[in-house]
N, C-alpha and C. Protein backbone atom coordinates (compact mmCIF):
# COMPACT_ATOMS: atom_id res chain seq x y z
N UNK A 1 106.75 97.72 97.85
CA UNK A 1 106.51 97.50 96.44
C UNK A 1 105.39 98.41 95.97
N UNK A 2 106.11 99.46 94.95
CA UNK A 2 104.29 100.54 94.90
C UNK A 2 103.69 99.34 93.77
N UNK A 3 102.43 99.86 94.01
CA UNK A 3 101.31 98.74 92.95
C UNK A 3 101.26 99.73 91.56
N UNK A 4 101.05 99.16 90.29
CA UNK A 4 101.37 99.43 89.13
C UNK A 4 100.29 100.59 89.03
N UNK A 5 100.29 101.40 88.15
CA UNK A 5 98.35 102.41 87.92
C UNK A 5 99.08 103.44 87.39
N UNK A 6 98.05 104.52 87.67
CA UNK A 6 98.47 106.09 86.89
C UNK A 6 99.38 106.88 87.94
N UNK A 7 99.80 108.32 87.64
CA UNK A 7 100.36 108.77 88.52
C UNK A 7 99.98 109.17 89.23
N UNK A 8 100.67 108.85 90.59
CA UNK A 8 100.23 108.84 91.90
C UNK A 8 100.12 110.36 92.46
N UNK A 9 98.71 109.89 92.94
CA UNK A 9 97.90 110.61 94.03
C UNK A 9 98.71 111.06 95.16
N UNK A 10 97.62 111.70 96.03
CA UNK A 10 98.48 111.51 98.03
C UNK A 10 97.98 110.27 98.45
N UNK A 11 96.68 109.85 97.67
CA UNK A 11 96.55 108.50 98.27
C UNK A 11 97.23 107.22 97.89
N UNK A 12 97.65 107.36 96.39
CA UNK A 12 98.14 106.52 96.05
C UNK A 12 99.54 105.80 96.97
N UNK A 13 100.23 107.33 97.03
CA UNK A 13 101.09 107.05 98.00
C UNK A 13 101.82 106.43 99.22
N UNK A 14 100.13 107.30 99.67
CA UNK A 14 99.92 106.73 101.40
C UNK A 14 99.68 104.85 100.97
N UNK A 15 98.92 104.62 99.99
CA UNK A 15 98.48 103.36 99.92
C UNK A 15 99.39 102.31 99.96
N UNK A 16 100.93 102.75 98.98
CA UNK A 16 102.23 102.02 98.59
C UNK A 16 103.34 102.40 99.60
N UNK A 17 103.10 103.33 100.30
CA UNK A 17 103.96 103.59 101.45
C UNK A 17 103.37 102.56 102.55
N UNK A 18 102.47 102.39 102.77
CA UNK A 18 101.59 101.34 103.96
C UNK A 18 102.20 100.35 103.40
N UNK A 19 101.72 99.98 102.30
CA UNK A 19 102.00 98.77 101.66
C UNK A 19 103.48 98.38 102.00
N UNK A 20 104.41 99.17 101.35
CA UNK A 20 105.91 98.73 101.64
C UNK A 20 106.30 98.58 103.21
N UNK A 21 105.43 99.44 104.40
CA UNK A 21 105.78 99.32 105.84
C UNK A 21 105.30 98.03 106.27
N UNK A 22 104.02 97.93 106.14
CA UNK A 22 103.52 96.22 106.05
C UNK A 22 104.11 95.46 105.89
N UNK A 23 105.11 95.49 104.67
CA UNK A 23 105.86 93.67 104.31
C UNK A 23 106.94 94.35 105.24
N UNK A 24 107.35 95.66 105.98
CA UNK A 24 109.03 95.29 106.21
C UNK A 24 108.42 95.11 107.88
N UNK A 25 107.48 95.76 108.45
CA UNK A 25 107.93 95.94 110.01
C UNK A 25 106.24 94.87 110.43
N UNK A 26 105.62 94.39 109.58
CA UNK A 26 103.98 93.79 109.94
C UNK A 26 103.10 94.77 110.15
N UNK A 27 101.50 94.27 110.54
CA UNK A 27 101.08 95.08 111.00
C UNK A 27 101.00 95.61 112.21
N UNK A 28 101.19 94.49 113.23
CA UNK A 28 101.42 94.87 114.57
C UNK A 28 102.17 96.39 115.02
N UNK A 29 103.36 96.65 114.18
CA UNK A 29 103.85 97.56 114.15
C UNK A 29 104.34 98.66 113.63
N UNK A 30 102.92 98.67 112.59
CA UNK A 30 102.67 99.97 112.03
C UNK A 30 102.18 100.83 112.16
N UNK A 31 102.02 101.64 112.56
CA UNK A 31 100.95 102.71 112.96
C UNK A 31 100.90 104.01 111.87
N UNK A 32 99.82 105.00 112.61
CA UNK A 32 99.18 106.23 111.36
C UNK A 32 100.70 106.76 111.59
N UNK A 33 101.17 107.11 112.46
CA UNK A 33 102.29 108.27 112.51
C UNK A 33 103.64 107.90 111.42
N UNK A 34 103.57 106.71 111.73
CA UNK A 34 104.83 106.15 111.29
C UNK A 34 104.61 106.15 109.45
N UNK A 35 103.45 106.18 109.25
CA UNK A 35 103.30 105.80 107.63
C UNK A 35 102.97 107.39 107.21
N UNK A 36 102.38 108.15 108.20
CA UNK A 36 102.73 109.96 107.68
C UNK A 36 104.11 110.04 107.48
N UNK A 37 104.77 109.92 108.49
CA UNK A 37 106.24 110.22 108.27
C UNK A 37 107.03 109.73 106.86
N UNK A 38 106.59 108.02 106.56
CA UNK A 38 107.52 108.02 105.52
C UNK A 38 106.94 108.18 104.11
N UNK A 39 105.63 108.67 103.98
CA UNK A 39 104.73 108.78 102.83
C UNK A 39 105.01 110.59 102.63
N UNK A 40 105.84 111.54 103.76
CA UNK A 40 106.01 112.45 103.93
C UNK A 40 104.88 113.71 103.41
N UNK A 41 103.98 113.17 104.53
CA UNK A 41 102.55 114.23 104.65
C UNK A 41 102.18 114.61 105.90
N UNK A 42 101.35 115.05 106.48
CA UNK A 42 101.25 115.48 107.94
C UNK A 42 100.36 114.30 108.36
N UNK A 43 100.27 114.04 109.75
CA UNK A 43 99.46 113.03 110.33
C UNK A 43 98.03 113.39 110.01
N UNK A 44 97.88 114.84 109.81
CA UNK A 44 95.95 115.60 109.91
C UNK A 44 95.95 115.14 108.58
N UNK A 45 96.87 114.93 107.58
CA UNK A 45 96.18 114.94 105.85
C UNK A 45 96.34 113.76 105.58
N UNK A 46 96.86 112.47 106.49
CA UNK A 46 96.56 111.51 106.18
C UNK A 46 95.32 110.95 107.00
N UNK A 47 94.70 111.41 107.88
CA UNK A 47 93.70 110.76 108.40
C UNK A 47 92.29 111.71 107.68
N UNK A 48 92.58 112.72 107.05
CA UNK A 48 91.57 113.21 106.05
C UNK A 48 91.56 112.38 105.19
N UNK A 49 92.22 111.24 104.59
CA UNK A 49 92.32 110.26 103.44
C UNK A 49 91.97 109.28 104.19
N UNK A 50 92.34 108.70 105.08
CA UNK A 50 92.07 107.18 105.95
C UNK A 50 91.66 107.66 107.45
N UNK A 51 90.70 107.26 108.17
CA UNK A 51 90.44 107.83 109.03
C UNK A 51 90.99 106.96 109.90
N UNK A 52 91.29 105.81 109.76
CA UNK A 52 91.38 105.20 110.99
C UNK A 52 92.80 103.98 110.20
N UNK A 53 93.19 103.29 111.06
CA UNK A 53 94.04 102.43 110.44
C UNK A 53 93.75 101.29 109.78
N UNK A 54 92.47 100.88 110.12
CA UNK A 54 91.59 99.77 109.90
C UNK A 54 91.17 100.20 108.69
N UNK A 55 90.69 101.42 108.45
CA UNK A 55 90.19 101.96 107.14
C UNK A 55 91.37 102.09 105.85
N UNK A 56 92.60 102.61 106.42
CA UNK A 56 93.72 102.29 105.48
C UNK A 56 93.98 101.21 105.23
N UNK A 57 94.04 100.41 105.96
CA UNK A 57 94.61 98.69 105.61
C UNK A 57 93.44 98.34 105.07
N UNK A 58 92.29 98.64 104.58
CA UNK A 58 91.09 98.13 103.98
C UNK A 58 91.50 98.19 102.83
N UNK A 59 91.53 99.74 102.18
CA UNK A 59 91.98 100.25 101.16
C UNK A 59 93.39 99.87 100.56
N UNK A 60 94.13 99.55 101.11
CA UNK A 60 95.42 98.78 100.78
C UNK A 60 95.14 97.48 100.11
N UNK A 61 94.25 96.46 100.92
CA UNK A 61 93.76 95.04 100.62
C UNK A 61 92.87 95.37 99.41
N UNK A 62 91.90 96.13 99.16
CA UNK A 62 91.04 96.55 97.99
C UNK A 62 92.23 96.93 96.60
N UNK A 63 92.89 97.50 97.34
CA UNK A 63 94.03 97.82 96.15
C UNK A 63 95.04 96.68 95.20
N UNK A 64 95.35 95.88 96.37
CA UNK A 64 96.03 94.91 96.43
C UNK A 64 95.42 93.53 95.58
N UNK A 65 93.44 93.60 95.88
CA UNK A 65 93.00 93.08 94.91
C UNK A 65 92.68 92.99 93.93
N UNK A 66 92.51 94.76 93.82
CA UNK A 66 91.75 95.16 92.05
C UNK A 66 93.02 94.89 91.39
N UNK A 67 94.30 94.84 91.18
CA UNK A 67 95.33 94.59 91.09
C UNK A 67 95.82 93.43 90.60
N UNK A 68 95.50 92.16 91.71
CA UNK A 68 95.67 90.85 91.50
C UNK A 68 94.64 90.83 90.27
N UNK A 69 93.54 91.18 90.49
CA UNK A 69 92.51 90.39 89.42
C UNK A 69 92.38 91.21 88.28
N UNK A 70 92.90 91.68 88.08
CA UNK A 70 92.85 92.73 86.89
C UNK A 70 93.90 92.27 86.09
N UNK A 71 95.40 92.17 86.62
CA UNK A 71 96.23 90.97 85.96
C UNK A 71 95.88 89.86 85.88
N UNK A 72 95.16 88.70 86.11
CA UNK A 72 94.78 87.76 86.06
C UNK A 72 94.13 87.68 84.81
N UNK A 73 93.32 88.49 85.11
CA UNK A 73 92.06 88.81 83.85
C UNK A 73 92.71 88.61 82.56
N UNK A 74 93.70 89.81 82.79
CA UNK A 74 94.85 89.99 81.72
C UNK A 74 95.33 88.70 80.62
N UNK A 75 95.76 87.97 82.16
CA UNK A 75 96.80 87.03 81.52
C UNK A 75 95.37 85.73 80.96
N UNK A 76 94.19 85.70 81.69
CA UNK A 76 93.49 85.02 80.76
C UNK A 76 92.58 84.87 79.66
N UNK A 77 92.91 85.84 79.42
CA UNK A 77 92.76 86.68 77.75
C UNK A 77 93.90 86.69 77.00
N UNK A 78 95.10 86.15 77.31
CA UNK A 78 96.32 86.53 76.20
C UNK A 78 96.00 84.47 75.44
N UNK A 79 95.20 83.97 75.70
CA UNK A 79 94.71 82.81 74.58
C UNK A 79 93.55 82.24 74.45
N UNK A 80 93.20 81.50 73.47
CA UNK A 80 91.85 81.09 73.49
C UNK A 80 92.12 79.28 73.82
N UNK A 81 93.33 78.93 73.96
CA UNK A 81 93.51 77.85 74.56
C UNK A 81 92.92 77.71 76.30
N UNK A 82 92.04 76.99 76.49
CA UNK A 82 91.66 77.04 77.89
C UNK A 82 93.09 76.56 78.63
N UNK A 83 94.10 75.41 78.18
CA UNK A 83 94.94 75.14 79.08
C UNK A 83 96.16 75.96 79.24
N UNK A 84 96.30 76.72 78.07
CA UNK A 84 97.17 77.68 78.07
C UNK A 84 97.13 78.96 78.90
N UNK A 85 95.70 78.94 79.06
CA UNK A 85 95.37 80.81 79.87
C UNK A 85 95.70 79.98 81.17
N UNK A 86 94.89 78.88 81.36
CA UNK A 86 95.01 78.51 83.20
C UNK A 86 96.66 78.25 83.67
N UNK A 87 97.60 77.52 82.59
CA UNK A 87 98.83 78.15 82.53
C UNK A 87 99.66 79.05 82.99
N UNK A 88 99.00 80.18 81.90
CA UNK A 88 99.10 81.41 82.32
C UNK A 88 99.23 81.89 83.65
N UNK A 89 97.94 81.71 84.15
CA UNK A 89 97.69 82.21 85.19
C UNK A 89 98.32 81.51 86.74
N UNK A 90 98.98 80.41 86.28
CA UNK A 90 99.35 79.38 87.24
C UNK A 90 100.82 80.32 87.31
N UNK A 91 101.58 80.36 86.12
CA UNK A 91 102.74 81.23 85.94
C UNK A 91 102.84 82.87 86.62
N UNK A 92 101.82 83.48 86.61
CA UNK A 92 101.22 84.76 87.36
C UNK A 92 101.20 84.42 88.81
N UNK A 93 100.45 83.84 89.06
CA UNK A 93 100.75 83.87 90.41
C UNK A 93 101.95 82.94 91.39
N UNK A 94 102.51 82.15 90.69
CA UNK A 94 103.44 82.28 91.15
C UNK A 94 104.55 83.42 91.50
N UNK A 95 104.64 83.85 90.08
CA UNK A 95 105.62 85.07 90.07
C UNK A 95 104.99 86.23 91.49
N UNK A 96 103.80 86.47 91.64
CA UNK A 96 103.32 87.46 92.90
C UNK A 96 103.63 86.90 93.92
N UNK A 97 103.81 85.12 94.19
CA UNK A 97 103.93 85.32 95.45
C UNK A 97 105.21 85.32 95.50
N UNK A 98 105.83 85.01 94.54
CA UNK A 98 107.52 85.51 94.39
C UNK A 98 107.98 86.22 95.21
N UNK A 99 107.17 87.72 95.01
CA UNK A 99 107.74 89.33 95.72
C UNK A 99 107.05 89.40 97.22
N UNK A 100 108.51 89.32 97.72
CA UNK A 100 108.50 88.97 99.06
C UNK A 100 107.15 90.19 99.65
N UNK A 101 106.95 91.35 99.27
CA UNK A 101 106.14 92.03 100.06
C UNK A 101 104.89 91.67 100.25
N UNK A 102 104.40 91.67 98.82
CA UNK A 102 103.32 90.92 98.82
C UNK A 102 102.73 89.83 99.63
N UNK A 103 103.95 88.86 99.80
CA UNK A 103 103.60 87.46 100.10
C UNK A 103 103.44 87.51 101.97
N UNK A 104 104.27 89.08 102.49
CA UNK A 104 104.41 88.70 103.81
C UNK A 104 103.42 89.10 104.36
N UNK A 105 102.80 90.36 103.42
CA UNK A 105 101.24 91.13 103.72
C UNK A 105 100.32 90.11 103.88
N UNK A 106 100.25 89.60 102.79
CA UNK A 106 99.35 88.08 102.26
C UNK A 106 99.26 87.33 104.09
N UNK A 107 100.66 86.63 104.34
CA UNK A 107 100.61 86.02 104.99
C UNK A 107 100.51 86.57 106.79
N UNK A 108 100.65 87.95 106.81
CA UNK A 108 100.06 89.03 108.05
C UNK A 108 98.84 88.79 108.03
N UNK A 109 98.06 89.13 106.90
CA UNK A 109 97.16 89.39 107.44
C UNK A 109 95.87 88.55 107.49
N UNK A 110 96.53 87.56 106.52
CA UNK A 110 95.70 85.78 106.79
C UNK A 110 95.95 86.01 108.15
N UNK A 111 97.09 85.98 109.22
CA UNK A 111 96.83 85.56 110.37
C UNK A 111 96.35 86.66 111.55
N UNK A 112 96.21 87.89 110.97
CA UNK A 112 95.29 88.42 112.11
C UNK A 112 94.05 88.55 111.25
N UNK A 113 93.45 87.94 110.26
CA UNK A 113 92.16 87.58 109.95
C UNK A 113 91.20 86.92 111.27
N UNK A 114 92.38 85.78 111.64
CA UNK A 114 91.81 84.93 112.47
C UNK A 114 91.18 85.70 113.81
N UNK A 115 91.49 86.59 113.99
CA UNK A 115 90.95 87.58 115.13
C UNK A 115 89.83 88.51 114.47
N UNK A 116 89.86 89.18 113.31
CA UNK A 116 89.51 90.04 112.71
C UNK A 116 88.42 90.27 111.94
N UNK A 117 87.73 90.14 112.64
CA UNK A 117 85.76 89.83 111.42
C UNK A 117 85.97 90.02 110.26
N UNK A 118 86.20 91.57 110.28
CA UNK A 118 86.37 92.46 109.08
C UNK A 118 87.54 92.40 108.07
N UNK A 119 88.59 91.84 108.74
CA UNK A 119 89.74 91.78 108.06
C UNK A 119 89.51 90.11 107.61
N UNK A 120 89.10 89.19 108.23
CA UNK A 120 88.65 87.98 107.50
C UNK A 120 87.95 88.13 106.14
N UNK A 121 86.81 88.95 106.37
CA UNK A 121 85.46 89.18 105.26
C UNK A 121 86.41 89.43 103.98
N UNK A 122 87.00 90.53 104.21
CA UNK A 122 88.31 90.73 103.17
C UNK A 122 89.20 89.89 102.53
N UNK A 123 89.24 89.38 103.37
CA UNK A 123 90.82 88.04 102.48
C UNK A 123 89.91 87.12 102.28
N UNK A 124 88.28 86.50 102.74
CA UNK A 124 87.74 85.97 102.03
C UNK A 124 87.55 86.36 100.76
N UNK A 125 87.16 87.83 100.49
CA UNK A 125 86.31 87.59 99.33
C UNK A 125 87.37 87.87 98.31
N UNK A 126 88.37 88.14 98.76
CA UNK A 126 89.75 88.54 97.66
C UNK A 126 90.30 86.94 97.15
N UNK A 127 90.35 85.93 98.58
CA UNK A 127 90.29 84.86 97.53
C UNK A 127 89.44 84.35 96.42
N UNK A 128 87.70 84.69 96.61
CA UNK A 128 86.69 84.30 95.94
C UNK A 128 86.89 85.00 95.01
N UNK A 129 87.48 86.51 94.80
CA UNK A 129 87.75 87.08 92.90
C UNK A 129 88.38 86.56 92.67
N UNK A 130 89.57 85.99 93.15
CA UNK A 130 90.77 85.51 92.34
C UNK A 130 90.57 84.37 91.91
N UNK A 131 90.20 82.99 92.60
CA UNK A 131 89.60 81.76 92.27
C UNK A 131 88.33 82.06 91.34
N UNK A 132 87.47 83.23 91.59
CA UNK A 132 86.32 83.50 90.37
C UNK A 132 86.82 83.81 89.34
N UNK A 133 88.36 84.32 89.01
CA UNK A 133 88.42 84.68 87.81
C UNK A 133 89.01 83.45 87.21
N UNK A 134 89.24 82.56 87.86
CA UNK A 134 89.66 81.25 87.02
C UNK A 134 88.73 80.65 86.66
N UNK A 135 87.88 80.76 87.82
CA UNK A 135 86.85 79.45 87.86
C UNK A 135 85.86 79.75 86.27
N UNK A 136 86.00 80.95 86.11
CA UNK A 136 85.52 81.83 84.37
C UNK A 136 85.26 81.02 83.78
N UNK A 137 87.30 80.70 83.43
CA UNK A 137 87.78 80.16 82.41
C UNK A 137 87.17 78.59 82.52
N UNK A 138 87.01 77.75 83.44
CA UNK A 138 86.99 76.27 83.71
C UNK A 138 85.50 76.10 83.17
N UNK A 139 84.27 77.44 83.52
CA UNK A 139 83.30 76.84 82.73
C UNK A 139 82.82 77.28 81.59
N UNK A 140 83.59 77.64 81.11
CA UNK A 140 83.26 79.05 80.04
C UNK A 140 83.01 77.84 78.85
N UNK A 141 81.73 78.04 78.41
CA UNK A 141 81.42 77.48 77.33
C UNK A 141 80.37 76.33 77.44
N UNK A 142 80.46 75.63 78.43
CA UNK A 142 79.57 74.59 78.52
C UNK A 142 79.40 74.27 80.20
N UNK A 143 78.30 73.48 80.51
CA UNK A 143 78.18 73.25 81.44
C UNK A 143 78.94 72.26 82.44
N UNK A 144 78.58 72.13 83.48
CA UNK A 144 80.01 70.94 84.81
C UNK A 144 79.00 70.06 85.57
N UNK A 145 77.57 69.89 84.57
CA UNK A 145 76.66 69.30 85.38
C UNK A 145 77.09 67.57 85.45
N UNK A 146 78.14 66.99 84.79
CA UNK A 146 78.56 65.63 84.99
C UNK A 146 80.13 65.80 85.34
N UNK A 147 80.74 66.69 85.56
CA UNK A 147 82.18 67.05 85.90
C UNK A 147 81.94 66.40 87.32
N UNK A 148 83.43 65.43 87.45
CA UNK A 148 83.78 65.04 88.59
C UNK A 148 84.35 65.49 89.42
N UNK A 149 84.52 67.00 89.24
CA UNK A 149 84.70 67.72 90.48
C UNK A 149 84.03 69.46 89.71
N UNK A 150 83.74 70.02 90.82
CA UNK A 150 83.40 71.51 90.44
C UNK A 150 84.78 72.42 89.88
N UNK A 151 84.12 73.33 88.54
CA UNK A 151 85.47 74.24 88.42
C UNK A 151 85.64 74.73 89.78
N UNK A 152 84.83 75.34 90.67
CA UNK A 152 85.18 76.03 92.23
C UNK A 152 86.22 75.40 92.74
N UNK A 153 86.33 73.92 92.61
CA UNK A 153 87.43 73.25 93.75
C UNK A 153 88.18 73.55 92.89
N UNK A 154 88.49 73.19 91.61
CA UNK A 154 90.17 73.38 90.82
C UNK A 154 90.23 74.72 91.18
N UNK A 155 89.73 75.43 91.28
CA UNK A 155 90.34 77.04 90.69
C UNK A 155 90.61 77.15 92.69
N UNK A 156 89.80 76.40 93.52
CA UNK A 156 90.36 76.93 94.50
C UNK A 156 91.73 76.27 95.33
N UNK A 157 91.58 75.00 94.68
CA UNK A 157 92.96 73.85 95.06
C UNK A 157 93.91 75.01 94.22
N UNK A 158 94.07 75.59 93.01
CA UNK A 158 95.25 76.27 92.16
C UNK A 158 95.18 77.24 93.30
N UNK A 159 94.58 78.22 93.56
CA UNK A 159 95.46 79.30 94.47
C UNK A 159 95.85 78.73 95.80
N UNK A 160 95.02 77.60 96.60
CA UNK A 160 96.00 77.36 97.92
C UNK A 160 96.99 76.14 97.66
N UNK A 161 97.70 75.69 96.27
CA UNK A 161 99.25 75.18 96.44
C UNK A 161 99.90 76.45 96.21
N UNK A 162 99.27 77.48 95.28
CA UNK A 162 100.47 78.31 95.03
C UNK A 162 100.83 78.92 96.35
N UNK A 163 100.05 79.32 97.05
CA UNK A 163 99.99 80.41 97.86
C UNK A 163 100.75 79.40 99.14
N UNK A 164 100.11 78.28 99.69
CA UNK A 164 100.74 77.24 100.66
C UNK A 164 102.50 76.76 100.17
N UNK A 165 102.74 76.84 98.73
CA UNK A 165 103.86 76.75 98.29
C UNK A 165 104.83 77.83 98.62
N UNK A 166 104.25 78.84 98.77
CA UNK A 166 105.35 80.41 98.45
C UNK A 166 105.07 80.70 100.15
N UNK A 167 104.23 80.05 100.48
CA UNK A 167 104.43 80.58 102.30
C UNK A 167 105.55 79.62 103.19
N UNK A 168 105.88 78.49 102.25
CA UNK A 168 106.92 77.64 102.55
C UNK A 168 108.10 78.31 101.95
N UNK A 169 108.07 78.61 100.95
CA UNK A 169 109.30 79.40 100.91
C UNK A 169 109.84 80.39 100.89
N UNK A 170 109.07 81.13 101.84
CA UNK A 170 108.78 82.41 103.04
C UNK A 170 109.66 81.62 103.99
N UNK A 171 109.25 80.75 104.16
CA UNK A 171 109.81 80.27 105.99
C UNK A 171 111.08 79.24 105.88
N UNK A 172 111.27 79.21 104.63
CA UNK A 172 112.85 78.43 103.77
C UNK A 172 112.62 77.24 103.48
N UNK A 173 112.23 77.08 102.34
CA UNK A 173 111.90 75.83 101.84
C UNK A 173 112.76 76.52 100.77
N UNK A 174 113.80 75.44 99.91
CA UNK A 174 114.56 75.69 99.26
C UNK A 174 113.51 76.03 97.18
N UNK A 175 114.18 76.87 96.96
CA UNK A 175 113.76 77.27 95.50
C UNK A 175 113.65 76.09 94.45
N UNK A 176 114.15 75.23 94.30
CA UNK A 176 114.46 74.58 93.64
C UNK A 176 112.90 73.39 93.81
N UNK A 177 112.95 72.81 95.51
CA UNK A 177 112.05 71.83 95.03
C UNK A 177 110.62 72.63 95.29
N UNK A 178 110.20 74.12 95.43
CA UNK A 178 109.09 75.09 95.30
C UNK A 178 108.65 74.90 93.89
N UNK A 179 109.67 74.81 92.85
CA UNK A 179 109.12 74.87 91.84
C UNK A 179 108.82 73.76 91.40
N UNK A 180 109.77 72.23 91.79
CA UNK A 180 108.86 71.16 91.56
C UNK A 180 107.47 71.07 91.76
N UNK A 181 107.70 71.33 93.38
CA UNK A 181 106.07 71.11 93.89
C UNK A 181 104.96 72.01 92.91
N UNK A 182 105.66 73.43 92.17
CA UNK A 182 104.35 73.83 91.82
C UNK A 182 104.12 73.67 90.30
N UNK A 183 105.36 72.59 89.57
CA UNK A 183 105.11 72.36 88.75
C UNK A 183 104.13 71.07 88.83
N UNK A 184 103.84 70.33 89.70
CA UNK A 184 103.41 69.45 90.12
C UNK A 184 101.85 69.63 90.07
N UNK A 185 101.53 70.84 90.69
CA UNK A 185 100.55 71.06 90.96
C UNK A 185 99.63 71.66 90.03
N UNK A 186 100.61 72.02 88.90
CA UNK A 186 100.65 72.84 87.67
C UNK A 186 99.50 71.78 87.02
N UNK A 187 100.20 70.63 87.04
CA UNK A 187 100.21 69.59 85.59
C UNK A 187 98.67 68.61 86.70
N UNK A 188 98.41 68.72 88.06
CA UNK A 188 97.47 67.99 88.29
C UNK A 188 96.12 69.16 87.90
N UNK A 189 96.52 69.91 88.37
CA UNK A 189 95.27 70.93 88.02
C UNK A 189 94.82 71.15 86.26
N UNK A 190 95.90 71.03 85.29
CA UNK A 190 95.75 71.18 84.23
C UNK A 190 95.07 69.70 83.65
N UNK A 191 95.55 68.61 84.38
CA UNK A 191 95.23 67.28 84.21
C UNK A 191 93.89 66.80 84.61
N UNK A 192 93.28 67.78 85.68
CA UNK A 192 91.78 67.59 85.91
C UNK A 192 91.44 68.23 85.26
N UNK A 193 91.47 69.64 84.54
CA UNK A 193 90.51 69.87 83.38
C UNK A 193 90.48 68.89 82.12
N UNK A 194 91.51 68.68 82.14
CA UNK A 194 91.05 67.49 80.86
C UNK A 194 89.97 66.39 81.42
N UNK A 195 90.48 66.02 82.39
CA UNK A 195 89.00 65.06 82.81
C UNK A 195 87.60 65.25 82.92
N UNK A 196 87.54 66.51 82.83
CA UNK A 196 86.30 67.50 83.39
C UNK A 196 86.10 67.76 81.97
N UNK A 197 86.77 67.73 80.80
CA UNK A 197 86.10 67.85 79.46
C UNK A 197 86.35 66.83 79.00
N UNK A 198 86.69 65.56 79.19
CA UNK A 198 86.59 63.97 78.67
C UNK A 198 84.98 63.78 79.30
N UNK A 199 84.85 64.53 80.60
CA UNK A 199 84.04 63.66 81.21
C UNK A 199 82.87 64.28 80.62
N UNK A 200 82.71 65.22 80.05
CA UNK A 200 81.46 66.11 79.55
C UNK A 200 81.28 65.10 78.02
N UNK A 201 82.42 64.95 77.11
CA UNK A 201 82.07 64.57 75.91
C UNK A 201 81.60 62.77 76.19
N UNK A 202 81.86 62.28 77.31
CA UNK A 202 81.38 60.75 77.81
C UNK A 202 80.37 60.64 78.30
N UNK A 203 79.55 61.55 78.73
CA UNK A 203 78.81 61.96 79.38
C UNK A 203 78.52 61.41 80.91
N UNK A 204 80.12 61.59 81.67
CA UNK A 204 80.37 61.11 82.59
C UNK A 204 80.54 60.07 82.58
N UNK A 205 80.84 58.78 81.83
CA UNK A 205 81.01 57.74 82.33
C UNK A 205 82.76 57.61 82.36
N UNK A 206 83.53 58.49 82.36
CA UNK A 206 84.81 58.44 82.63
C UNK A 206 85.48 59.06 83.61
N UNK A 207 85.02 59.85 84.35
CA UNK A 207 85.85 60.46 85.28
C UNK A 207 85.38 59.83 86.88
N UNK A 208 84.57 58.90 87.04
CA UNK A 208 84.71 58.15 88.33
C UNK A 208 85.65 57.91 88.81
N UNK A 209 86.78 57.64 89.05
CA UNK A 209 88.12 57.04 89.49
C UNK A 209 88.96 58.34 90.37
């Protein structure tokens, strides 16, 4: 899947050529040679761009995020309805983890994170923009000092159903009840911000329960 931008570079290339070898063969079995060959450059002018493979798959994940959150951003600016942008954005990422490439990269390289200092540090902090760009919207305007839960947990419960949702139906969980579940998850997450601004105008004495 090439990622959306201007016209492409040699790096751009190399970046969406990795990218597309990633979701089809993993990373286990990708290597520099194999992504010269189908990005069709020499092995010396792609390691003048990425020196190492670790350094390309960095730059891939950096790509992969300015990307995510830059649409995000997007979509939570198209209202001044707070429940409508988080909406929005509930609708967005579903649709990403939709595309299978994305979702298998996603789910590669969550699991050699678990080995991977550096490749952890990464998919940490790519979750922390993406949940930060919600978490924006949840306090934007007033404070969460009597909110019965932090915007941090909603905005971070919204990306792991979507993402725990679409990795189930990666591994065949049927389409149909994916979208229950994430309409489900839609309407609880949208349903605690209302509590979280009942509970501000009560001044907390309503959202205990």
């Amino acid at each position: 899947m090439a990622l959306p931008g201007r016209r492409k570079n040699t790096s751009d290339k190399i970046l969406d050529t990795t990218l597309r070898l990633l979701a089809e063969y993993g990373y286990a079995n990708v290597n520099m040679r194999l992504i010269a060959s189908e990005a069709g450059v020499a092995l010396s002018q792609l390691t003048y761009h990425f020196v190492t493979k670790k350094k390309l798959i960095n730059a891939v994940l950096d790509k992969v995020s300015d990307t995510l959150v830059s649409n995000i951003r997007a979509e939570l600016a198209s209202s001044d309805v707070r429940e409508e942008r988080l909406g929005s954005v509930s609708v967005y990422l579903r649709n990403v983890m939709k595309d299978p490439d994305i979702l298998r990269v996603m789910v590669d390289f969550t699991a050699q994170a678990m080995w991977d200092d550096e490749l952890r540090r990464k998919m940490n902090a790519l979750c922390e923009r993406i949940s930060g760009a919600v978490n924006e919207v949840l306090t934007e305007g007033s404070p969460e000092d009597n909110a019965p839960v932090s915007a941090e947990v909603v905005s971070r419960f919204m990306l792991g159903a979507v993402y725990g949702i679409s990795v189930q139906v990666l591994l065949g969980m049927d389409t149909m009840t994916a979208a229950q579940a994430a309409a489900f998850g839609e309407r609880a997450v949208l349903g605690k911000v209302k509590r979280v601004d009942k509970n501000k105008e009560t001044g907390g004495k309503d959202g205990e329960n």
